[in-house]
Protein backbone atom coordinates (compact mmCIF):
# COMPACT_ATOMS: atom_id res chain seq x y z
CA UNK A 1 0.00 0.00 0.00
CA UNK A 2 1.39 3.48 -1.21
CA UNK A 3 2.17 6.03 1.50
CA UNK A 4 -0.35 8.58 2.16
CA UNK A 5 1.09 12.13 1.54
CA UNK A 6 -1.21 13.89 3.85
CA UNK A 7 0.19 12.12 6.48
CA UNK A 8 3.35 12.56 6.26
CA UNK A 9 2.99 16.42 5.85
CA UNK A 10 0.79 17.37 8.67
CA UNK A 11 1.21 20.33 10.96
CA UNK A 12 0.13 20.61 14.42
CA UNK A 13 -1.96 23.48 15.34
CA UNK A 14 -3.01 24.23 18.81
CA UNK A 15 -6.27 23.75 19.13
CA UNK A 16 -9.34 26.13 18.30
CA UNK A 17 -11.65 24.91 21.39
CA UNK A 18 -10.09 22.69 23.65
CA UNK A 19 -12.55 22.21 25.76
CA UNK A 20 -14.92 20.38 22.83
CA UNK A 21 -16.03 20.06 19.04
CA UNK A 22 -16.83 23.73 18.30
CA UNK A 23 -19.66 23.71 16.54
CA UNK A 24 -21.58 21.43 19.17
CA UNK A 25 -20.66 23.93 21.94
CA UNK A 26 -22.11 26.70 19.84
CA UNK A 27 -25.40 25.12 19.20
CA UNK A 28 -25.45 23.10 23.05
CA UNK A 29 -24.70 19.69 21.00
CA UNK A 30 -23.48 16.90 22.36
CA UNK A 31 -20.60 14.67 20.99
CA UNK A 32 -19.49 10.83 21.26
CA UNK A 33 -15.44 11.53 20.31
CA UNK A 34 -13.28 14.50 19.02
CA UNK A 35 -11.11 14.60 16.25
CA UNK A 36 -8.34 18.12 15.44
CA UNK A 37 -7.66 19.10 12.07
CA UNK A 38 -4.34 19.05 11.93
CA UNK A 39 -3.88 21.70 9.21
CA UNK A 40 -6.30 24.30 11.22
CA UNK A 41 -6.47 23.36 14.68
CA UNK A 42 -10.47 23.08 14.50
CA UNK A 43 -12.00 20.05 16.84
CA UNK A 44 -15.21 18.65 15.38
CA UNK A 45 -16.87 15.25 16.37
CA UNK A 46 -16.86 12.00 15.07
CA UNK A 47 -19.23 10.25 12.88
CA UNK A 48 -20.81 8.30 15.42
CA UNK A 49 -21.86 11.92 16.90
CA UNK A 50 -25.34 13.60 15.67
CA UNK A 51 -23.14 16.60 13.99
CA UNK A 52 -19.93 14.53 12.43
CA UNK A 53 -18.57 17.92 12.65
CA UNK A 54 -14.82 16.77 11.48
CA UNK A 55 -16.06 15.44 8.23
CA UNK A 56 -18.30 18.29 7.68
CA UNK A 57 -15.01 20.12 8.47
CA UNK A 58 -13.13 18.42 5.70
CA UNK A 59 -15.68 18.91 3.43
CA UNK A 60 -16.16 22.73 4.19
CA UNK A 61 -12.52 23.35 3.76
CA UNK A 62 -10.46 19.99 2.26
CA UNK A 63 -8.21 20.04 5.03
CA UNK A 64 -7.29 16.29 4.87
CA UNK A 65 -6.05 15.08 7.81
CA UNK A 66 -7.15 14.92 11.51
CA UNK A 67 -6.07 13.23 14.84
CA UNK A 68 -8.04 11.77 17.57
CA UNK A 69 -8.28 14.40 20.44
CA UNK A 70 -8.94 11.66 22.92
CA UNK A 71 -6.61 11.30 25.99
CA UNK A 72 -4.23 8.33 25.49
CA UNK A 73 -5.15 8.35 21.73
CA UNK A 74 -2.44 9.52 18.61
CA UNK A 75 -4.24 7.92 15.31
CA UNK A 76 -4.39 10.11 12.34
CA UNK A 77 -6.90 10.12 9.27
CA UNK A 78 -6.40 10.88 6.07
CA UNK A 79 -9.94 11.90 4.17
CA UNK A 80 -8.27 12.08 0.95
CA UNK A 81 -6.81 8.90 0.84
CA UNK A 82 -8.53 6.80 3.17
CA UNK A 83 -5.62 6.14 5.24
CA UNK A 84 -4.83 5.75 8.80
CA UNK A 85 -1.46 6.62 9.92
């Protein structure tokens, strides 16, 4: 399997809200995991959250890669490509 160049060229922004995925604190959501962007700094929720604010992230913007922003947690994912690194 080929390399995923996303991955190996991310950044690492502080992040935006800290405290949770911004969008759902904005609107008094609620969230199941957060993911960073790791081009931007922006924390949106997973897919198995009501918004799936990090992919509607990625498609607002095609930043392509985030990381889990869960304690003891350092998996990255690639949109783009598909790709876990």
């Amino acid at each position: 399997m080929a390399t995923c160049e996303h991955l190996s060229e991310t950044g690492d922004p502080a992040p935006k809200t800290p405290e949770g995925c911004e969008e759902c604190l904005a609107v008094g959501g609620r969230w199941v995991h957060l993911r960073r962007c790791l081009e931007c700094g922006h924390i949106g929720c997973c897919d198995s959250s009501p918004g799936k604010h990090a992919t509607k992230h990625f498609h607002d913007t095609s930043h392509p890669v985030v990381q889990s922003y869960e304690r003891g947690e350092d998996w990255r994912w690639c949109f783009v490509d598909s790709q876990m690194g």
